[in-house]
C-alpha atoms as a PDB file:
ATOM      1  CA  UNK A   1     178.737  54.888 -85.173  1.00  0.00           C
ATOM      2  CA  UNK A   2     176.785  51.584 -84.896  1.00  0.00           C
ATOM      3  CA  UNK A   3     177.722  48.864 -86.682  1.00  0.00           C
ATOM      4  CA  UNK A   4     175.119  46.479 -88.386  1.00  0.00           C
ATOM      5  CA  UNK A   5     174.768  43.598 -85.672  1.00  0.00           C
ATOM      6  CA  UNK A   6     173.435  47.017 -83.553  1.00  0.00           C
ATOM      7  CA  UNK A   7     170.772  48.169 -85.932  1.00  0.00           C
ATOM      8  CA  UNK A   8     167.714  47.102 -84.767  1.00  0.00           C
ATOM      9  CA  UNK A   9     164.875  46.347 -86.632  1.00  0.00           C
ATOM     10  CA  UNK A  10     161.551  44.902 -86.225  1.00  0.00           C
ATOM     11  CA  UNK A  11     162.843  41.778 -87.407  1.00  0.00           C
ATOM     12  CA  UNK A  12     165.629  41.404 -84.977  1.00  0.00           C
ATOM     13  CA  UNK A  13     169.193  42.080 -85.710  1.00  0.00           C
ATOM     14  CA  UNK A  14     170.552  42.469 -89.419  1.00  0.00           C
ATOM     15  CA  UNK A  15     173.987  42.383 -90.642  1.00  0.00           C
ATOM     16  CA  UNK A  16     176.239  39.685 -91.086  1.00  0.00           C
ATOM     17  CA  UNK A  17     179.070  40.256 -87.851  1.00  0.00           C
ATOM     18  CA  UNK A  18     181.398  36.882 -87.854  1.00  0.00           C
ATOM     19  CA  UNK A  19     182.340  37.080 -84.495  1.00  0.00           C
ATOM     20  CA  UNK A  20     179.203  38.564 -83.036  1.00  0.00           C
ATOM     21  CA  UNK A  21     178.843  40.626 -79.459  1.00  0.00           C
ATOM     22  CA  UNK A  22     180.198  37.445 -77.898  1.00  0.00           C
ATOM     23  CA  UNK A  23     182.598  36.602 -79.886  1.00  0.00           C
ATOM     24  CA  UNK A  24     181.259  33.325 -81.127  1.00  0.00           C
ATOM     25  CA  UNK A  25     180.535  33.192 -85.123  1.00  0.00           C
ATOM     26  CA  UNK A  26     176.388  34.435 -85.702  1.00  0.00           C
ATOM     27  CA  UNK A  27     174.397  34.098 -88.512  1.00  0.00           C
ATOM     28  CA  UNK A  28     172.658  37.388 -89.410  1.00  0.00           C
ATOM     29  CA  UNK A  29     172.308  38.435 -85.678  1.00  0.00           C
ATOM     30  CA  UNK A  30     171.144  35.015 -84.968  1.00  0.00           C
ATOM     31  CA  UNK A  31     173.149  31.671 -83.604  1.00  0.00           C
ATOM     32  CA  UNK A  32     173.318  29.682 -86.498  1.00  0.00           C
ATOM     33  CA  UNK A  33     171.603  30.139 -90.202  1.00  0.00           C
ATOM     34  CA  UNK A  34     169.155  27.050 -88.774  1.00  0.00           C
ATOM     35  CA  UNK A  35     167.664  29.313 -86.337  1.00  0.00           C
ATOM     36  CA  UNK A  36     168.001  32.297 -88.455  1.00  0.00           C
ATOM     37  CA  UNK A  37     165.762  29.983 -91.029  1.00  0.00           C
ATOM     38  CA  UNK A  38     163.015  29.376 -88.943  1.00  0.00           C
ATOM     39  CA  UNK A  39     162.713  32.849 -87.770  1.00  0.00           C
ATOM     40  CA  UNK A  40     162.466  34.332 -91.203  1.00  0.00           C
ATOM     41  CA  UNK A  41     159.888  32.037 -92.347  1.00  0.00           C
ATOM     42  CA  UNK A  42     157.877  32.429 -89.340  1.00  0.00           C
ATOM     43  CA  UNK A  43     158.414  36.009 -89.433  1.00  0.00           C
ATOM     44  CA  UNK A  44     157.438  36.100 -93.683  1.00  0.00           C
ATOM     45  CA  UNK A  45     155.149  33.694 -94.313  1.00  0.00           C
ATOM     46  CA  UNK A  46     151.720  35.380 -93.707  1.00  0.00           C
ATOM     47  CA  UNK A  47     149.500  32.336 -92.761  1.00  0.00           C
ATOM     48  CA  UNK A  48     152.495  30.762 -90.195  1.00  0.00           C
ATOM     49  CA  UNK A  49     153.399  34.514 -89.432  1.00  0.00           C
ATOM     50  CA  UNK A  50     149.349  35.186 -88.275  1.00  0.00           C
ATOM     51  CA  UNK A  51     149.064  31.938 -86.611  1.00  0.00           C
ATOM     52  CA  UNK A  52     151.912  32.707 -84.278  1.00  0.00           C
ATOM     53  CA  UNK A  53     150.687  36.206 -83.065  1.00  0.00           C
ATOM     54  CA  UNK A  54     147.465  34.431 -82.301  1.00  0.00           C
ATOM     55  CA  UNK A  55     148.814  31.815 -80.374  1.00  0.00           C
ATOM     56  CA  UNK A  56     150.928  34.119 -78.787  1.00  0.00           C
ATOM     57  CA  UNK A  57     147.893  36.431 -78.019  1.00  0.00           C
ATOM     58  CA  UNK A  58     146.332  33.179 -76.253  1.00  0.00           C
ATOM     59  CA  UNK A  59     149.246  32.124 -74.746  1.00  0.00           C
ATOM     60  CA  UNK A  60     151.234  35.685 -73.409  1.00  0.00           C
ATOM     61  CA  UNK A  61     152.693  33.502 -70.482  1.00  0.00           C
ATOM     62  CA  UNK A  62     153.941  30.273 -72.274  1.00  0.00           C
ATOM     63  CA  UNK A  63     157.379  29.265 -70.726  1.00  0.00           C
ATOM     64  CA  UNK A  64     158.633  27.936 -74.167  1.00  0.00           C
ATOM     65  CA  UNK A  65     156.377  29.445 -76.709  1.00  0.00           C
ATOM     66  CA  UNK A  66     158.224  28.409 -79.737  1.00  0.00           C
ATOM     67  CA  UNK A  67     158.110  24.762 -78.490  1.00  0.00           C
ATOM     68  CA  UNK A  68     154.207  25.126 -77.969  1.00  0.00           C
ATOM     69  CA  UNK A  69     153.924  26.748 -80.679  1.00  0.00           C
ATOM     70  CA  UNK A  70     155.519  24.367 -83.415  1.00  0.00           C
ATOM     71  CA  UNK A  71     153.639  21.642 -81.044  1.00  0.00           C
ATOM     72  CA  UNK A  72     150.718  23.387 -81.234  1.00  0.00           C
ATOM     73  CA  UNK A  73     150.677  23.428 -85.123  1.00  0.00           C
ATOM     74  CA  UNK A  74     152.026  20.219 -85.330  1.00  0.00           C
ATOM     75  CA  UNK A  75     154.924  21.095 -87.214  1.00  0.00           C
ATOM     76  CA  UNK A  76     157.321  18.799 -85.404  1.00  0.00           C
ATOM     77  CA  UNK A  77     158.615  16.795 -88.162  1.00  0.00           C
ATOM     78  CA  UNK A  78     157.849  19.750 -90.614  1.00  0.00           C
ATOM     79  CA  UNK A  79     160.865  21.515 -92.416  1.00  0.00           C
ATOM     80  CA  UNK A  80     160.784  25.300 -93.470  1.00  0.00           C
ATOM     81  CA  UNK A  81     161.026  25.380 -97.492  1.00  0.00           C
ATOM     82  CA  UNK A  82     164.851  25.616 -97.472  1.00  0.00           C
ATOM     83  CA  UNK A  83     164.742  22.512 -95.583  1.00  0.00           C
ATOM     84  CA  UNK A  84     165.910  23.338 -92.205  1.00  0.00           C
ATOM     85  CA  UNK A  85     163.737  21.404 -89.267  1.00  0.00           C
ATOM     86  CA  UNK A  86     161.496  23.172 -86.881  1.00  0.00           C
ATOM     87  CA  UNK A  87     162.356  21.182 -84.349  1.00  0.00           C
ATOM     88  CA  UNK A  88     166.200  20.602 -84.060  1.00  0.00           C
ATOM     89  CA  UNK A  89     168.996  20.640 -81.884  1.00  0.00           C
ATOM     90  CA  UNK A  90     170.993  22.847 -84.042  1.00  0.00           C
ATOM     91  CA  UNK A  91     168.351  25.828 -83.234  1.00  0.00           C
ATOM     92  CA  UNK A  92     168.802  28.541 -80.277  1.00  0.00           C
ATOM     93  CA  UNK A  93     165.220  27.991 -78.597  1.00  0.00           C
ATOM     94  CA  UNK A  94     165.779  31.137 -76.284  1.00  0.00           C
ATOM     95  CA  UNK A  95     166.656  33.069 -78.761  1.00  0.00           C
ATOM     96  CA  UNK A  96     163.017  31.841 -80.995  1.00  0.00           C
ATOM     97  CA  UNK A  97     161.275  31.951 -77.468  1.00  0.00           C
ATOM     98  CA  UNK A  98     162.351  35.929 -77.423  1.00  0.00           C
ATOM     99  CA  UNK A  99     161.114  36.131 -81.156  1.00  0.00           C
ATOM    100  CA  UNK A 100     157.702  34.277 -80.495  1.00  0.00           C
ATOM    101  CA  UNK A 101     157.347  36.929 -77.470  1.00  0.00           C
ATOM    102  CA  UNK A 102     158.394  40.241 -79.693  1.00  0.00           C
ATOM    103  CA  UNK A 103     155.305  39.140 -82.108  1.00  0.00           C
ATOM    104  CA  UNK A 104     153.061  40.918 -79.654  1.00  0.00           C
ATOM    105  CA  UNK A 105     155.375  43.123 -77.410  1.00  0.00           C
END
């Protein structure tokens, strides 16, 4: 039987798993509820949600999409509405790089 952290959706993971597959706490799947906060928004707001596909359409290369993407839209001093940054040290950029690129796998 799979336990929640496995269940895949199109979202990423789901389920809250404390100790996560490496045995460091997670947030929903994610690294931290920062990250976890920018990729819901990004992922359920339908105007930041669009522009991201497109640039990721325009840009199916990009080393660092989610950099050039938040760059891009010039959302570096920008906070998502429950006030976590875009741009932060607390957030798992490979982790929001593999989200950017799943928006048009």
């Amino acid at each position: 039987m799979k336990t929640p952290i496995d269940q895949k959706n199109g979202n990423g993971y789901q389920g809250y798993n404390p100790q996560g597959k490496s045995g460091a706490p997670e947030y929903n799947g994610w690294k931290n509820r920062d990250t976890w906060s920018v990729a819901v928004w990004i992922n359920n707001d339908y105007k930041l949600y669009t522009s991201a596909v497109n640039f990721m359409k325009d840009n199916p290369d990009k080393d660092n999409p989610y950099i050039g993407f938040i760059l891009g839209m010039y959302m570096t001093n920008m906070v998502t509405p429950d006030a976590v940054e875009y741009m932060s040290d607390k957030l798992d950029y490979p982790a929001l790089n593999d989200m950017m690129r799943e928006l048009v796998a």
